[in-house]
PDB file of N, CA and C in Angstrom:
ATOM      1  N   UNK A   1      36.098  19.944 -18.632  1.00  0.00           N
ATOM      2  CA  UNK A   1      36.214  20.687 -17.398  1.00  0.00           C
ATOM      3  C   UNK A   1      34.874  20.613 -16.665  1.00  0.00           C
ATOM      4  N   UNK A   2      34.497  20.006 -15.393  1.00  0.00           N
ATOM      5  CA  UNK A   2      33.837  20.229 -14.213  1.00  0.00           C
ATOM      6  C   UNK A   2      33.260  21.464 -14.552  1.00  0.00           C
ATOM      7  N   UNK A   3      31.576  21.344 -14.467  1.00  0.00           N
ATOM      8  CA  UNK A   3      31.231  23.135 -13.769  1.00  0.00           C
ATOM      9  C   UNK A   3      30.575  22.579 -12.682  1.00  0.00           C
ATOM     10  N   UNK A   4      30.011  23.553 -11.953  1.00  0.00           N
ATOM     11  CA  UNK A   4      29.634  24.225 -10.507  1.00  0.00           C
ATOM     12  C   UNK A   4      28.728  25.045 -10.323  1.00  0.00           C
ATOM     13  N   UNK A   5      27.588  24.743 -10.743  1.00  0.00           N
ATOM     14  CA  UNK A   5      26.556  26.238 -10.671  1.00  0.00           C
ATOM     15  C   UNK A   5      26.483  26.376  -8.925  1.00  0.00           C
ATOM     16  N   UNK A   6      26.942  27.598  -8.382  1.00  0.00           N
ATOM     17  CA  UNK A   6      26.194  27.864  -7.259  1.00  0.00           C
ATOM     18  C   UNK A   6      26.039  29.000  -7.214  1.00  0.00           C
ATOM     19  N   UNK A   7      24.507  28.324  -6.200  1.00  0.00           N
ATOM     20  CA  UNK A   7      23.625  29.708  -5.862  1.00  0.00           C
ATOM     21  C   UNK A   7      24.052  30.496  -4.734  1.00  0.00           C
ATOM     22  N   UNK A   8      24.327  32.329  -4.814  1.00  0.00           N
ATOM     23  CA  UNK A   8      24.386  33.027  -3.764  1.00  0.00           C
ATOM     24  C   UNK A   8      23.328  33.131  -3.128  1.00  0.00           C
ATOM     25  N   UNK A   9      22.990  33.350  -1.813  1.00  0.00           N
ATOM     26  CA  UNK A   9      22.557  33.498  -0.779  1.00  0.00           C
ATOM     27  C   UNK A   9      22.267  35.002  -0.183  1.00  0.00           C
ATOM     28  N   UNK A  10      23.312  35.710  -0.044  1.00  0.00           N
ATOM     29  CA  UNK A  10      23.570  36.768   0.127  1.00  0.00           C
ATOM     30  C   UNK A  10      24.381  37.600  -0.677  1.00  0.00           C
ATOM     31  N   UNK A  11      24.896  38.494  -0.535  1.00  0.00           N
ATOM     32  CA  UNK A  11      25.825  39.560  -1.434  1.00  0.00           C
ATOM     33  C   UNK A  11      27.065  39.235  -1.866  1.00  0.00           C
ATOM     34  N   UNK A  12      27.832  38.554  -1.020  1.00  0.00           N
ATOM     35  CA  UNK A  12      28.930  37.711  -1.205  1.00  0.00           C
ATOM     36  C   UNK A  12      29.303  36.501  -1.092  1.00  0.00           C
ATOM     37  N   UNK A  13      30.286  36.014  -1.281  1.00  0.00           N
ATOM     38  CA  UNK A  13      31.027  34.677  -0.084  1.00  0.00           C
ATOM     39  C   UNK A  13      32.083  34.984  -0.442  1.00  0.00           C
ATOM     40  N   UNK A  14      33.407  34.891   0.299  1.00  0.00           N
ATOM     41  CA  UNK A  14      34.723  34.497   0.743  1.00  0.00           C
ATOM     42  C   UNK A  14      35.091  33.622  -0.495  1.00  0.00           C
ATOM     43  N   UNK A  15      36.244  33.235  -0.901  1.00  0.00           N
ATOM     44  CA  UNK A  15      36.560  32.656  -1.658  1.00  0.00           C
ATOM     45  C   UNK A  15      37.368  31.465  -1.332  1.00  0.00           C
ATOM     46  N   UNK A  16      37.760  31.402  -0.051  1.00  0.00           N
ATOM     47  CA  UNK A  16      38.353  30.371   0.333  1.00  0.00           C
ATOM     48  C   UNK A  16      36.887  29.440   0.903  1.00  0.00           C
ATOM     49  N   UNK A  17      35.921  29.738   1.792  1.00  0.00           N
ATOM     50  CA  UNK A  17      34.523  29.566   2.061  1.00  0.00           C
ATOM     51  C   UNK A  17      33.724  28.925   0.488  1.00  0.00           C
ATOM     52  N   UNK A  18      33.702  29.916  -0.640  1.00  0.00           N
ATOM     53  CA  UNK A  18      33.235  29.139  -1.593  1.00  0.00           C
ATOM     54  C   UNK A  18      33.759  28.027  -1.959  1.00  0.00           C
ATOM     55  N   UNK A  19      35.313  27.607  -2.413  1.00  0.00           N
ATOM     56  CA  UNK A  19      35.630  26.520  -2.768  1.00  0.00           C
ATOM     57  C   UNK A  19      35.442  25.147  -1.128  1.00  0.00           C
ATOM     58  N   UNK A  20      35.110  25.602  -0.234  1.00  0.00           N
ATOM     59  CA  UNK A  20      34.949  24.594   0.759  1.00  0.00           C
ATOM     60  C   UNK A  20      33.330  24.495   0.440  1.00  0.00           C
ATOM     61  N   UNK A  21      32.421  25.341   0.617  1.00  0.00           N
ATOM     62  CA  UNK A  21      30.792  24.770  -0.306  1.00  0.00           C
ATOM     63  C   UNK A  21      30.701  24.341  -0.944  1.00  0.00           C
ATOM     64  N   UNK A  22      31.375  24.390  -2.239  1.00  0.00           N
ATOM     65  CA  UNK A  22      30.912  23.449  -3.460  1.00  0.00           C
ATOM     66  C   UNK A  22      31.817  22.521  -3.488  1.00  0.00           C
ATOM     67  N   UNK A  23      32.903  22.533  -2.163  1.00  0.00           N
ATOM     68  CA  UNK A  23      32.796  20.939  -2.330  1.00  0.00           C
ATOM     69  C   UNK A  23      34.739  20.594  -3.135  1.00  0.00           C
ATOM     70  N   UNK A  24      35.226  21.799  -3.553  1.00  0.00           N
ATOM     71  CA  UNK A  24      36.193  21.602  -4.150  1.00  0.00           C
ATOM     72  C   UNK A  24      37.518  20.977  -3.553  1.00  0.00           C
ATOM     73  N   UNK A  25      37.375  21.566  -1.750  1.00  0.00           N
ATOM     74  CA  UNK A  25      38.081  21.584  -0.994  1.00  0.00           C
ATOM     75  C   UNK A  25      37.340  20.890  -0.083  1.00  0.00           C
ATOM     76  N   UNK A  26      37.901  20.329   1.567  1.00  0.00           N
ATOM     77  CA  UNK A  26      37.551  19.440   2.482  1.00  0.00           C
ATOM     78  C   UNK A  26      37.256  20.541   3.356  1.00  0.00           C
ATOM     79  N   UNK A  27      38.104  21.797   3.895  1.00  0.00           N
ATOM     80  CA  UNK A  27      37.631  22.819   4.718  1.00  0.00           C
ATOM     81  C   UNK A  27      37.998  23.877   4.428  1.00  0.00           C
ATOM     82  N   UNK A  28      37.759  25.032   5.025  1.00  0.00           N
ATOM     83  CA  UNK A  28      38.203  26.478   4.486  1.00  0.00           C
ATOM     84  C   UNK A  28      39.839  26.846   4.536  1.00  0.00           C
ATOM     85  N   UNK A  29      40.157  25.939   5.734  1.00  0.00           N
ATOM     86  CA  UNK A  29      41.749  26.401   5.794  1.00  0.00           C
ATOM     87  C   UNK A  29      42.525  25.793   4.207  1.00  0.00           C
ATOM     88  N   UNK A  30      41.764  24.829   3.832  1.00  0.00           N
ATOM     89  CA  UNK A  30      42.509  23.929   2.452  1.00  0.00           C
ATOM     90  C   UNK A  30      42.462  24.709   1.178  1.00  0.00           C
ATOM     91  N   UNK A  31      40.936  25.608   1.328  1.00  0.00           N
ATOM     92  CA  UNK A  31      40.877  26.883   0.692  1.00  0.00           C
ATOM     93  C   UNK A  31      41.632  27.732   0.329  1.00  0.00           C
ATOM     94  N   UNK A  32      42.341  28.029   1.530  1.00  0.00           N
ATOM     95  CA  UNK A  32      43.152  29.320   1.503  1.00  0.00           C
ATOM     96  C   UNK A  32      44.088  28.793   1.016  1.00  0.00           C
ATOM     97  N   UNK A  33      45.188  27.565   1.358  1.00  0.00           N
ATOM     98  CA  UNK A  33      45.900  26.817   1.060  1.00  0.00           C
ATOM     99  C   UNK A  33      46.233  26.644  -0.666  1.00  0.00           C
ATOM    100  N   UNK A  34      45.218  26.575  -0.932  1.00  0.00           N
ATOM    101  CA  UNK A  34      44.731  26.368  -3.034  1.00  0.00           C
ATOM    102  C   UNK A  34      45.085  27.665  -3.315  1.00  0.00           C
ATOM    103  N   UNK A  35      44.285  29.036  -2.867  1.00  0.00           N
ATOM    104  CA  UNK A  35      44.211  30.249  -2.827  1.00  0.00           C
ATOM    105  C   UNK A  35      45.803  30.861  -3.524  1.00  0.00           C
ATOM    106  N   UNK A  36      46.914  30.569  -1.754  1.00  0.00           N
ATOM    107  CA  UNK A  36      48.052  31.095  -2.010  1.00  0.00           C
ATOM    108  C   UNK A  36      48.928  30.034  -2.962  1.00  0.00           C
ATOM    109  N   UNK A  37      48.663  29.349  -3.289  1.00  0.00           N
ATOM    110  CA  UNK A  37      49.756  28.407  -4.392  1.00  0.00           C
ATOM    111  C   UNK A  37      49.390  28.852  -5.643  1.00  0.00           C
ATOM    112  N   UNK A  38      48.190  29.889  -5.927  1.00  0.00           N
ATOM    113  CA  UNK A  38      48.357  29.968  -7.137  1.00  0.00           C
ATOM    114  C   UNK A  38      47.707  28.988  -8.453  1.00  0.00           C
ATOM    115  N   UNK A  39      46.503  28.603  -7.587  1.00  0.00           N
ATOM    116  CA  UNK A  39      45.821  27.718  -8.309  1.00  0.00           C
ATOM    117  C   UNK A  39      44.789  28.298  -8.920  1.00  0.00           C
ATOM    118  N   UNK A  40      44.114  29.374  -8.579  1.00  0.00           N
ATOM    119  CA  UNK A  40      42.585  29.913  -8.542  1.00  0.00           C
ATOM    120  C   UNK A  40      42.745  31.327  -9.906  1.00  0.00           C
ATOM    121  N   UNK A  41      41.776  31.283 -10.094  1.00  0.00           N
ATOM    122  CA  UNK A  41      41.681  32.745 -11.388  1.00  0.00           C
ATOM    123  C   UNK A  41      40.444  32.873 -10.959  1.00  0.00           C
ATOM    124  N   UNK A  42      39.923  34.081 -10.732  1.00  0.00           N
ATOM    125  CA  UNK A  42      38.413  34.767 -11.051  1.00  0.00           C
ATOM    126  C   UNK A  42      38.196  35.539 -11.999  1.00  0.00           C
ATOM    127  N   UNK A  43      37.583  35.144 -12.926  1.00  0.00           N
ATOM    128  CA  UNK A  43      37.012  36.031 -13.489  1.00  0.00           C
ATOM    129  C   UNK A  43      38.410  36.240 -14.935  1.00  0.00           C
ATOM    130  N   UNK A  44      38.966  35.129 -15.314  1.00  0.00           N
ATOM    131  CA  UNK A  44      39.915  34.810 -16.028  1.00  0.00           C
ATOM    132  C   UNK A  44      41.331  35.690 -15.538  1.00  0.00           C
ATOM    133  N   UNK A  45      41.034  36.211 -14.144  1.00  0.00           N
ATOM    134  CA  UNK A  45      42.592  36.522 -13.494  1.00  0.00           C
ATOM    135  C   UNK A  45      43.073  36.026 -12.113  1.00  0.00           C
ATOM    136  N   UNK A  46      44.373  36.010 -12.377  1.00  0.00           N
ATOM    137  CA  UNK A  46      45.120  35.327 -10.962  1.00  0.00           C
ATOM    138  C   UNK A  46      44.970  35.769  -9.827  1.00  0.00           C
ATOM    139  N   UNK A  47      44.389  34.924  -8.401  1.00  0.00           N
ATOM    140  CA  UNK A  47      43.664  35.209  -7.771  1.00  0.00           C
ATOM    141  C   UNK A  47      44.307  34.954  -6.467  1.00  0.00           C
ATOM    142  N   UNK A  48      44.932  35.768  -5.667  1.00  0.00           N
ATOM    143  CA  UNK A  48      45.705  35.074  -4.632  1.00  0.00           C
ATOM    144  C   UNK A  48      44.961  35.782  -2.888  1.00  0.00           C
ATOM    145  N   UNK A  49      43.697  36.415  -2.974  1.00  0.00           N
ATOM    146  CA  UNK A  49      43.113  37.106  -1.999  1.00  0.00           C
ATOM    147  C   UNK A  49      42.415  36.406  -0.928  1.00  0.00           C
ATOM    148  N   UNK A  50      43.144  35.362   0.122  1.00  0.00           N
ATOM    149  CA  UNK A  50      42.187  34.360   0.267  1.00  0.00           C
ATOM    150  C   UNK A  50      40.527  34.545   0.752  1.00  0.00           C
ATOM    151  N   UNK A  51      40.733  35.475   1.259  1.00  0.00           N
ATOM    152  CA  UNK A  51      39.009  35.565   1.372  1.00  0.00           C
ATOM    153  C   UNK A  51      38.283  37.349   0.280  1.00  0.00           C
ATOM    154  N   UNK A  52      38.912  36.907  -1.173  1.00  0.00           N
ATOM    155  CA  UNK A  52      38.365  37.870  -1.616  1.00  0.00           C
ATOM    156  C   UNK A  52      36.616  37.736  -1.681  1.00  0.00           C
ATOM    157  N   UNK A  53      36.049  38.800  -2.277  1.00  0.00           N
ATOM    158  CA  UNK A  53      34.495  38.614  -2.096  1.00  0.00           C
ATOM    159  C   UNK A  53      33.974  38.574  -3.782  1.00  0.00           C
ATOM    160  N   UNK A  54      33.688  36.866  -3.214  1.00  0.00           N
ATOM    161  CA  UNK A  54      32.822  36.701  -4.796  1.00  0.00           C
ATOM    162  C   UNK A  54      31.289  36.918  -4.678  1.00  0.00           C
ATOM    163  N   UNK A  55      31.288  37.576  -5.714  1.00  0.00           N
ATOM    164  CA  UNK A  55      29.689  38.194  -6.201  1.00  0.00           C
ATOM    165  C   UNK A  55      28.970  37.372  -7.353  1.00  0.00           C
ATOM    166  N   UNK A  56      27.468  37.190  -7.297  1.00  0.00           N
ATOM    167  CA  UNK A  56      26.949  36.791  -8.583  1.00  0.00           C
ATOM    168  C   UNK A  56      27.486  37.118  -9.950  1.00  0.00           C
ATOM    169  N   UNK A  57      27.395  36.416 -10.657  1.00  0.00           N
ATOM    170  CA  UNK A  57      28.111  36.885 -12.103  1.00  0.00           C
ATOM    171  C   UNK A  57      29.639  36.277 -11.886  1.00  0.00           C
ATOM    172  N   UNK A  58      30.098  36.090 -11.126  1.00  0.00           N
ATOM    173  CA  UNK A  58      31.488  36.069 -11.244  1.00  0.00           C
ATOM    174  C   UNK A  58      31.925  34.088 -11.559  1.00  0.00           C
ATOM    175  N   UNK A  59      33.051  34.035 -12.255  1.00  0.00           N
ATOM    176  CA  UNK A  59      33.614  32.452 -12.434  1.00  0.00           C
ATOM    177  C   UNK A  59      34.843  32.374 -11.995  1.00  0.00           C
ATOM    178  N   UNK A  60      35.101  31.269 -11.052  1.00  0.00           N
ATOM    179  CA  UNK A  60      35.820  30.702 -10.223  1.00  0.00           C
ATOM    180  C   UNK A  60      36.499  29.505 -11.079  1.00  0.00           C
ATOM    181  N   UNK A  61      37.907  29.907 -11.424  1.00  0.00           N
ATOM    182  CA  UNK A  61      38.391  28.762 -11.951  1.00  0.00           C
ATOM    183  C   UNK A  61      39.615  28.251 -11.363  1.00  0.00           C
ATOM    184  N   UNK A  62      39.771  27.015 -10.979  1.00  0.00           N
ATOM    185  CA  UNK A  62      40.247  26.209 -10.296  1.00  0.00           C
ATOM    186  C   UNK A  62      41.344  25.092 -10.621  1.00  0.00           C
ATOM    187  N   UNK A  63      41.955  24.973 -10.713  1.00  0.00           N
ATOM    188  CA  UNK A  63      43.236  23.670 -11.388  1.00  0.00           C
ATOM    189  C   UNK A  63      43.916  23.087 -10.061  1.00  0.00           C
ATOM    190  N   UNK A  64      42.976  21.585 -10.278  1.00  0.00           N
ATOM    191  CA  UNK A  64      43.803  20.760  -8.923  1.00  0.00           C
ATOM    192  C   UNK A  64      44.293  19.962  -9.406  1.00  0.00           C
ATOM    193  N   UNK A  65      45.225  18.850  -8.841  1.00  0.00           N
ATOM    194  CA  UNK A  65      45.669  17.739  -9.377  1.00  0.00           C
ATOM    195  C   UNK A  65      44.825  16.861  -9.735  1.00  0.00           C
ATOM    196  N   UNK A  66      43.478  17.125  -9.583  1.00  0.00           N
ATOM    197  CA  UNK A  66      42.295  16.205 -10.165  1.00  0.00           C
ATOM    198  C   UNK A  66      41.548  16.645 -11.390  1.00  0.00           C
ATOM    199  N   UNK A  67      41.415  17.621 -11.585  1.00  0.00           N
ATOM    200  CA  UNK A  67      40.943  18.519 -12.677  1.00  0.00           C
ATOM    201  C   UNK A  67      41.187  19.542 -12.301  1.00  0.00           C
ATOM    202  N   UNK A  68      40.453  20.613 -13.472  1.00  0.00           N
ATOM    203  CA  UNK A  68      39.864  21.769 -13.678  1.00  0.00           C
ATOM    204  C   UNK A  68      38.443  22.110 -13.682  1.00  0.00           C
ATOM    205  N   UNK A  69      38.140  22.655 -12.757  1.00  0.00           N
ATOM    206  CA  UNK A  69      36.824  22.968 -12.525  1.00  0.00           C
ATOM    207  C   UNK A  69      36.239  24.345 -12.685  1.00  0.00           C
ATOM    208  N   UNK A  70      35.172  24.502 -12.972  1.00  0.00           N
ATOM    209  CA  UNK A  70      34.864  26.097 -12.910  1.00  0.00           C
ATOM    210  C   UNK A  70      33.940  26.009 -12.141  1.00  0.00           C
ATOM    211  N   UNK A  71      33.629  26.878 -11.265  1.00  0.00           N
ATOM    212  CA  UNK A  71      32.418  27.585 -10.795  1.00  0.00           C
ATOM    213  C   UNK A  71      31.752  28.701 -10.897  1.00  0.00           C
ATOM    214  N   UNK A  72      30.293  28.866 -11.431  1.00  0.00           N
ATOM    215  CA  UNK A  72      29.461  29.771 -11.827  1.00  0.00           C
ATOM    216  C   UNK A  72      28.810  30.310 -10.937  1.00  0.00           C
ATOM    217  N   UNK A  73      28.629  31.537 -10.106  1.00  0.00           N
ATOM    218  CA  UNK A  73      28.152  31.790  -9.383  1.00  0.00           C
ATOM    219  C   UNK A  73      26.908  33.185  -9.628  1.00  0.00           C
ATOM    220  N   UNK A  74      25.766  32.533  -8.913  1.00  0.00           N
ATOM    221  CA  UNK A  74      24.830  33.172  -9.888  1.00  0.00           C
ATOM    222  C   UNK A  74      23.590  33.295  -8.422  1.00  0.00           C
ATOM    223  N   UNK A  75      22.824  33.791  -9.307  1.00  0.00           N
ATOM    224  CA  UNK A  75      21.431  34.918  -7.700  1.00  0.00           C
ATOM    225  C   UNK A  75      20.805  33.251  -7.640  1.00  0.00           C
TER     226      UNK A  75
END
């Protein structure tokens, strides 16, 4: 499985916004798109909020037709 260390910036990011930064996705709308199908878990639960607010500490896990990726999101 793919990891993803990224660094926060500020207090949050969006979750459809994060997977378009690191790159998982092409733009934010494709984000949201991943979001509602039911692809995404945070934090080892099902995640359907498209712009929930991810915080440091938290893991972003991801299942596309290309892999599985995680993302670590950290200060």
């Amino acid at each position: 499985m793919p990891t993803i260390d990224f660094e926060l910036d500020r207090d949050h990011v969006a979750l459809n916004d994060l997977l378009h930064l690191t790159g998982v996705v092409d733009t934010g709308g494709m984000g949201k798109a991943l979001v509602a199908s039911g692809a995404v878990e945070v934090d080892g639960a099902l995640e359907l909020r498209k712009t929930a607010k991810i915080r440091a500490g938290q893991v972003v896990r991801v299942e596309t037709a290309e892999a599985i990726v995680e993302i670590r999101v950290r200060d």
